[in-house]
Every structure is written in C-alpha cells, then in structure tokens.
N, C-alpha and C. Protein backbone atom coordinates (compact mmCIF):
# COMPACT_ATOMS: atom_id res chain seq x y z
N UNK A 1 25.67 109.66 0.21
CA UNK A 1 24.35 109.91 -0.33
C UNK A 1 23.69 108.56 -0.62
N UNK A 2 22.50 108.47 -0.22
CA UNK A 2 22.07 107.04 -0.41
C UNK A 2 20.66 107.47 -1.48
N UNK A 3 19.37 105.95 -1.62
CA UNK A 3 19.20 106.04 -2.63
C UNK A 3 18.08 107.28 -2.30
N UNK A 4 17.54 107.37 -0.97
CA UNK A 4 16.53 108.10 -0.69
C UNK A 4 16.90 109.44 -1.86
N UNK A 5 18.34 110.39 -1.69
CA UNK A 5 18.63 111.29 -2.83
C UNK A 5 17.77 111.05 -4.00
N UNK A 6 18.04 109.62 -4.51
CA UNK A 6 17.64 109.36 -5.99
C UNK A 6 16.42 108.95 -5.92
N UNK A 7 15.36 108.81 -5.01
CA UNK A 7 14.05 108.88 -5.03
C UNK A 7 13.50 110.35 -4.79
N UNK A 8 13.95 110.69 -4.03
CA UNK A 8 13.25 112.78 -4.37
C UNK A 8 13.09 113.06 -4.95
N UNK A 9 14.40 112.87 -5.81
CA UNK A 9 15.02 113.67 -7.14
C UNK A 9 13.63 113.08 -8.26
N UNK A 10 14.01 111.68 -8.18
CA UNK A 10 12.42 111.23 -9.23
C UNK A 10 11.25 111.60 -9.22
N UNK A 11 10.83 112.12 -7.96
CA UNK A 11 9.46 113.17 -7.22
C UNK A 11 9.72 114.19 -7.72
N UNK A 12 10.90 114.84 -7.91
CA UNK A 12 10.95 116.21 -7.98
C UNK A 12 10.59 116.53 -9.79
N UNK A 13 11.26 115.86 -10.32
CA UNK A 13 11.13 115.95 -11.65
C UNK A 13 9.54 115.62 -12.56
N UNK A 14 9.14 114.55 -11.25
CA UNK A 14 7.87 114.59 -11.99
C UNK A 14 7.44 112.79 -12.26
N UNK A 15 8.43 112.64 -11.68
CA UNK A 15 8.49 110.69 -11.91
C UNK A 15 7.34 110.04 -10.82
N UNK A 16 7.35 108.94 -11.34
CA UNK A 16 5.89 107.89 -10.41
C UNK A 16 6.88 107.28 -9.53
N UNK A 17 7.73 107.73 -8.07
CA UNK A 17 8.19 106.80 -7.31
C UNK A 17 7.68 105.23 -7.17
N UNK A 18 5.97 105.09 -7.02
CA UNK A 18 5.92 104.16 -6.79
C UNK A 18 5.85 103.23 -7.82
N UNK A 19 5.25 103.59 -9.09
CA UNK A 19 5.63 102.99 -10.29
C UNK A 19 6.76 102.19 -10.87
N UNK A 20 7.90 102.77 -10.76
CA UNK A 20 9.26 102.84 -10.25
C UNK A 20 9.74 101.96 -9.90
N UNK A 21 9.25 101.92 -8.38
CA UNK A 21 9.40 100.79 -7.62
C UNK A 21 8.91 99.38 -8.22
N UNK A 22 8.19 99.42 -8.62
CA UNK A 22 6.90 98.50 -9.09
C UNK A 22 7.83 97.65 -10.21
N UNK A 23 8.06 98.21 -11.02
CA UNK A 23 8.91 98.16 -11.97
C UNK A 23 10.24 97.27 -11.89
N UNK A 24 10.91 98.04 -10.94
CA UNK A 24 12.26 97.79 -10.66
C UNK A 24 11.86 96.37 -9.57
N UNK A 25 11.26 96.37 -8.73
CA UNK A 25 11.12 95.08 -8.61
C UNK A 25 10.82 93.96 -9.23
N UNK A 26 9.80 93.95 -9.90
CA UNK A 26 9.12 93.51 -11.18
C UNK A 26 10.48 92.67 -12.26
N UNK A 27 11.34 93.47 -12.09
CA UNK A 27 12.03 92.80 -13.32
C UNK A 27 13.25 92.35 -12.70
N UNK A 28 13.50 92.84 -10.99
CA UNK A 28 14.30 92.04 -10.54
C UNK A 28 14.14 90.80 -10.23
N UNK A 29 12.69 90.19 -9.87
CA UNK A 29 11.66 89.20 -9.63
C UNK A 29 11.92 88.30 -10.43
N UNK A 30 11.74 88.80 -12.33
CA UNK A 30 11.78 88.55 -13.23
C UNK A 30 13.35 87.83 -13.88
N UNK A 31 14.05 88.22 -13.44
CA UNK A 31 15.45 88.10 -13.75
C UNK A 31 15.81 86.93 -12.81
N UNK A 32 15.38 86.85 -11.69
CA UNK A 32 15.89 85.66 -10.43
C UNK A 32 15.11 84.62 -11.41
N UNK A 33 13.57 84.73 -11.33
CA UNK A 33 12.79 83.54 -11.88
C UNK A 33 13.51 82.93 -13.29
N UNK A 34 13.89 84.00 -14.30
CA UNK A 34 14.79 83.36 -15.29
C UNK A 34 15.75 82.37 -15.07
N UNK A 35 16.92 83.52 -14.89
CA UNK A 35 18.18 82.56 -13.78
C UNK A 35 17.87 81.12 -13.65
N UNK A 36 16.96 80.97 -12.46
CA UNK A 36 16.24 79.76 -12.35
C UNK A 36 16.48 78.89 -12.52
N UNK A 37 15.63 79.63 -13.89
CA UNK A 37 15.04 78.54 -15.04
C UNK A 37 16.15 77.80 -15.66
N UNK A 38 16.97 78.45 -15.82
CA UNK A 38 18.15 77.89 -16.59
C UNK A 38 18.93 77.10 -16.06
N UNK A 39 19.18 77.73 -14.54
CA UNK A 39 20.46 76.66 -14.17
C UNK A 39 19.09 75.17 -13.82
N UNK A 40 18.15 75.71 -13.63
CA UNK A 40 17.30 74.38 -13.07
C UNK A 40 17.40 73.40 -14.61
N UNK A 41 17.54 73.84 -15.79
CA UNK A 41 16.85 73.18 -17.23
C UNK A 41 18.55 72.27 -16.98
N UNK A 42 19.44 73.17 -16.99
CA UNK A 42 20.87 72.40 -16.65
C UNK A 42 21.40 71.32 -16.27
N UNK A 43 20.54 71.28 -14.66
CA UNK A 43 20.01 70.30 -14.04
C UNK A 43 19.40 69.15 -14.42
N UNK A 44 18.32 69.64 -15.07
CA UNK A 44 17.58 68.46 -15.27
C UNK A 44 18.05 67.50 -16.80
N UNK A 45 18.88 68.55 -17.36
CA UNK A 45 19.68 67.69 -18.44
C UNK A 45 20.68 66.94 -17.86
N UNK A 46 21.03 67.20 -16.87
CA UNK A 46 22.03 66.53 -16.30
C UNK A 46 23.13 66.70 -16.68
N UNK A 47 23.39 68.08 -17.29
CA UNK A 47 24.41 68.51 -17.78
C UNK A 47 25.45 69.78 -16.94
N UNK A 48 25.33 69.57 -15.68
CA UNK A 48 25.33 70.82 -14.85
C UNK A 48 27.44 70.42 -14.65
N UNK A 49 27.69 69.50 -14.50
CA UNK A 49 28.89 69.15 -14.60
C UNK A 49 30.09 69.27 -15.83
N UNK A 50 29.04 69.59 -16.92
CA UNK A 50 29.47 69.88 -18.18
C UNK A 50 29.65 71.37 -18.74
N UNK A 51 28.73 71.99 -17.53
CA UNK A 51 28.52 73.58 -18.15
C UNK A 51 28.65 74.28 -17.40
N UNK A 52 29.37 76.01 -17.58
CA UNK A 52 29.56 76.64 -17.22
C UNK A 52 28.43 77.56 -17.43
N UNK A 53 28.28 78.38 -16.50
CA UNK A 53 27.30 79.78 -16.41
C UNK A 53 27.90 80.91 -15.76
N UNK A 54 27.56 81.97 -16.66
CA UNK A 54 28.45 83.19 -16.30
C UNK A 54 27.28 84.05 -16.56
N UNK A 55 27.22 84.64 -15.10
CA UNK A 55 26.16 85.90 -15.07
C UNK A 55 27.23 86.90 -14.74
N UNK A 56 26.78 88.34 -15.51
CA UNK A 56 27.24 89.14 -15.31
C UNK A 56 26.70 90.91 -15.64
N UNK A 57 26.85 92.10 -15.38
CA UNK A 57 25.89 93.00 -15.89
C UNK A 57 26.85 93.77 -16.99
N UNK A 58 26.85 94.83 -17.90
CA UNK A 58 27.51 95.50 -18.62
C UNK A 58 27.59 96.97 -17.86
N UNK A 59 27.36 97.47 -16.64
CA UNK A 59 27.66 98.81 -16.47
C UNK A 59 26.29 98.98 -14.99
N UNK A 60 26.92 99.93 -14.59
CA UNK A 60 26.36 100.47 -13.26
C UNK A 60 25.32 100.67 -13.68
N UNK A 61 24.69 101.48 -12.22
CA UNK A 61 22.98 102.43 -12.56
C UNK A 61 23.34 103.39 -13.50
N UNK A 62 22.40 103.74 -14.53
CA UNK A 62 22.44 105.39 -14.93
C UNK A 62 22.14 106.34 -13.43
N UNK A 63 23.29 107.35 -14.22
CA UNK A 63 23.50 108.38 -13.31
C UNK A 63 22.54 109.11 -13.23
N UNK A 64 21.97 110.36 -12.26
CA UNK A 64 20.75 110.67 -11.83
C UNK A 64 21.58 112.22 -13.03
N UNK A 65 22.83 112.40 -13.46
CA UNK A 65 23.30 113.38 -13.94
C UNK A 65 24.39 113.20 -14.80
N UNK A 66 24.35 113.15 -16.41
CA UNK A 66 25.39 112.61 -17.07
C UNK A 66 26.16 114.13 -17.42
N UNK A 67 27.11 114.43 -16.87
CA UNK A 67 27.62 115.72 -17.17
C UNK A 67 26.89 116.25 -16.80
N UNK A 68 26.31 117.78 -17.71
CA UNK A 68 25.78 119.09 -17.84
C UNK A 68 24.48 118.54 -18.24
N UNK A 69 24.24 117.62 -19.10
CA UNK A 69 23.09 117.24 -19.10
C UNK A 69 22.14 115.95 -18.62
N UNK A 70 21.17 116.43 -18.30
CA UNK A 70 20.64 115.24 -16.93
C UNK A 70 19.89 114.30 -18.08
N UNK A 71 20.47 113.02 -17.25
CA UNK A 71 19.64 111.83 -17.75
C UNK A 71 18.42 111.75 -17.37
N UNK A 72 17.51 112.63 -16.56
CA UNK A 72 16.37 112.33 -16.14
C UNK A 72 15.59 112.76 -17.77
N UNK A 73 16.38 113.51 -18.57
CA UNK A 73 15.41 114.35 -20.24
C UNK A 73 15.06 112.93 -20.69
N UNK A 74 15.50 111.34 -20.47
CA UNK A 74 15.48 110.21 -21.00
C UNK A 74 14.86 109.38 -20.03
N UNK A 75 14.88 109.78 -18.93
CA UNK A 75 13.65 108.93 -18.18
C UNK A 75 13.32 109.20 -16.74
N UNK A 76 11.98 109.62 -16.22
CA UNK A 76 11.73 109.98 -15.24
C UNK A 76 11.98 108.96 -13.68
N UNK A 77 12.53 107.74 -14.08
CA UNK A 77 11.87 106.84 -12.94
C UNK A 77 13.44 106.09 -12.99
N UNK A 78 14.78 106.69 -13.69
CA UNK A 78 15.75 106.19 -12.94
C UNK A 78 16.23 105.77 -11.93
N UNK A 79 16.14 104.52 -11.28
CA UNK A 79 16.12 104.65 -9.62
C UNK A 79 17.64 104.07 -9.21
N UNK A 80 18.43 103.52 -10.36
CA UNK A 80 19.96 103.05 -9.72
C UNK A 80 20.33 103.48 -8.79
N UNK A 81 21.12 102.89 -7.99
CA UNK A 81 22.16 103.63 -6.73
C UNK A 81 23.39 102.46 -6.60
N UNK A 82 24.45 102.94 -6.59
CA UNK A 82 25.62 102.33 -6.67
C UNK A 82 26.53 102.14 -5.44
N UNK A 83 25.38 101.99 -4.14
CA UNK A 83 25.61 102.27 -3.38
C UNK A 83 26.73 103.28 -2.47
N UNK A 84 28.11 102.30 -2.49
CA UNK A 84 28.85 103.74 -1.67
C UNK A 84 30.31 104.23 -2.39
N UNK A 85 29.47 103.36 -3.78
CA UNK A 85 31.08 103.51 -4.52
C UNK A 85 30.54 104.80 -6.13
N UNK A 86 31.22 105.19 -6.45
CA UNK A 86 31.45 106.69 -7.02
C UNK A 86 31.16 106.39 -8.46
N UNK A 87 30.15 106.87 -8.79
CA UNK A 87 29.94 107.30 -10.70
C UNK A 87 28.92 106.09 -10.64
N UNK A 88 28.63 106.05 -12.21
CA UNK A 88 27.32 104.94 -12.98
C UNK A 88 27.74 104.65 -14.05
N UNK A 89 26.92 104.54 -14.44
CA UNK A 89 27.15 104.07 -16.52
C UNK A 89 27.29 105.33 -17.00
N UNK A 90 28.12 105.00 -17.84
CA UNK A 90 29.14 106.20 -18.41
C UNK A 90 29.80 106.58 -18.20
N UNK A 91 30.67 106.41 -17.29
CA UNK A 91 31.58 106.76 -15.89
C UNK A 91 32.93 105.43 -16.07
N UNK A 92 33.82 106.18 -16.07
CA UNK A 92 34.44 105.44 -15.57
C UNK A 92 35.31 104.68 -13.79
N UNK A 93 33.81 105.62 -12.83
CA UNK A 93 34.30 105.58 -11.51
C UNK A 93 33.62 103.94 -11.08
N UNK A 94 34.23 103.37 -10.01
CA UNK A 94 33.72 102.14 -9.59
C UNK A 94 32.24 102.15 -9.67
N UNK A 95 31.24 102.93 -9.47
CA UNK A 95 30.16 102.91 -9.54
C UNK A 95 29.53 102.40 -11.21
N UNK A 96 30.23 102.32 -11.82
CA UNK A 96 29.76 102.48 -13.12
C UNK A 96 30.56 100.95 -13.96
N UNK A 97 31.52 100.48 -13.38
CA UNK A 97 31.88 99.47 -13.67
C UNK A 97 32.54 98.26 -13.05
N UNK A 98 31.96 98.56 -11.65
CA UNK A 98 32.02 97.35 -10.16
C UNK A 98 30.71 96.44 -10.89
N UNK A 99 30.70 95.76 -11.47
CA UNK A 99 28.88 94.97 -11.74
C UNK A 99 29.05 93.47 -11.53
N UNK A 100 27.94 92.85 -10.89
CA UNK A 100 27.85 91.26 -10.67
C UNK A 100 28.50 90.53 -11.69
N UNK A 101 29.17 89.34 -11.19
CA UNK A 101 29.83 89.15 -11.74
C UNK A 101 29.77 87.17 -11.61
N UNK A 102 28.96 86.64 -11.59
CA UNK A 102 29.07 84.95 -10.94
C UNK A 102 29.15 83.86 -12.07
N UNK A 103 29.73 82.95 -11.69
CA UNK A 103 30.29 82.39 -12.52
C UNK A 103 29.95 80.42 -11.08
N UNK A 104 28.44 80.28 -12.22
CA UNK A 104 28.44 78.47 -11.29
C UNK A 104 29.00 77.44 -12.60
C-alpha cells in the first residue's frame, strides 16, 4: 500500500490534500534550511572538528488508524507513509520505530 492510500483516505474524511501537501513540504523545506544553519554556524566557528551532531526523529508517521479508533478524530491532513515497512507511531512495528538517524 503506498502513500496514494493515505491521500484518499485524507479526501475521504474531509481533509485539504493540497493544503497538506503545502504543509508537509513547508516544514520539510524548513527543517533542511535549519539543519543548515547549524552545521554551517559550526563551520564557521571552526569548531566542526570539535563537535558532534546527531540528527535523529522520535517515532514513525501517525498511523492513518490507531486501533479501533482513528487518528484522523485528531487531524484531517495526516499524510505519513512508512513506506514498505509495517506500523507508525504507536506501534511497535518497524514502521513506527525505523527513524533517521545521522550522526556528522
């Protein structure tokens, strides 16, 4: 099942796909430009040999279904997909606790 599933499903319920989108790019955009910023400030202290950086996330996408009751009652425009590995946040299946993990 890929993410197209979890974009219907956001149509179906009543969610702004493209909003959504908007969004979720928006703060992925947002998150690189940070990043950045930091290892660049690192840099320019000249301290990049001195310091470690550890990016990492705390938990998968929310699931499009937590149990019996759907996470969509908490937000219409969930768009995670965990690609081809099983479960999300809350879960204890790879989907839910496979997360980035880098270390410069």
């Amino acid at each position: 099942m890929g993410p197209q599933h979890t974009f219907k499903e956001c149509v179906s319920i009543g969610g702004d796909l493209d909003a959504s989108m908007r969004q979720y790019l928006a703060d992925v955009y947002d998150l690189d430009l940070n990043v950045g910023r930091v290892l660049d400030t690192i840099d320019e202290l000249g301290i990049r040999d001195n310091a470690i950086v550890v990016f990492s996330s705390d938990h998968g996408p929310a699931p499009v279904v937590a149990g019996k009751k759907s996470a969509r009652t908490y937000s219409n425009n969930m768009l995670g997909y965990a690609g081809t590995l099983h479960g999300g946040k809350h879960e204890q299946y790879e989907g839910g606790i496979r997360v980035p993990f880098i270390i410069r």
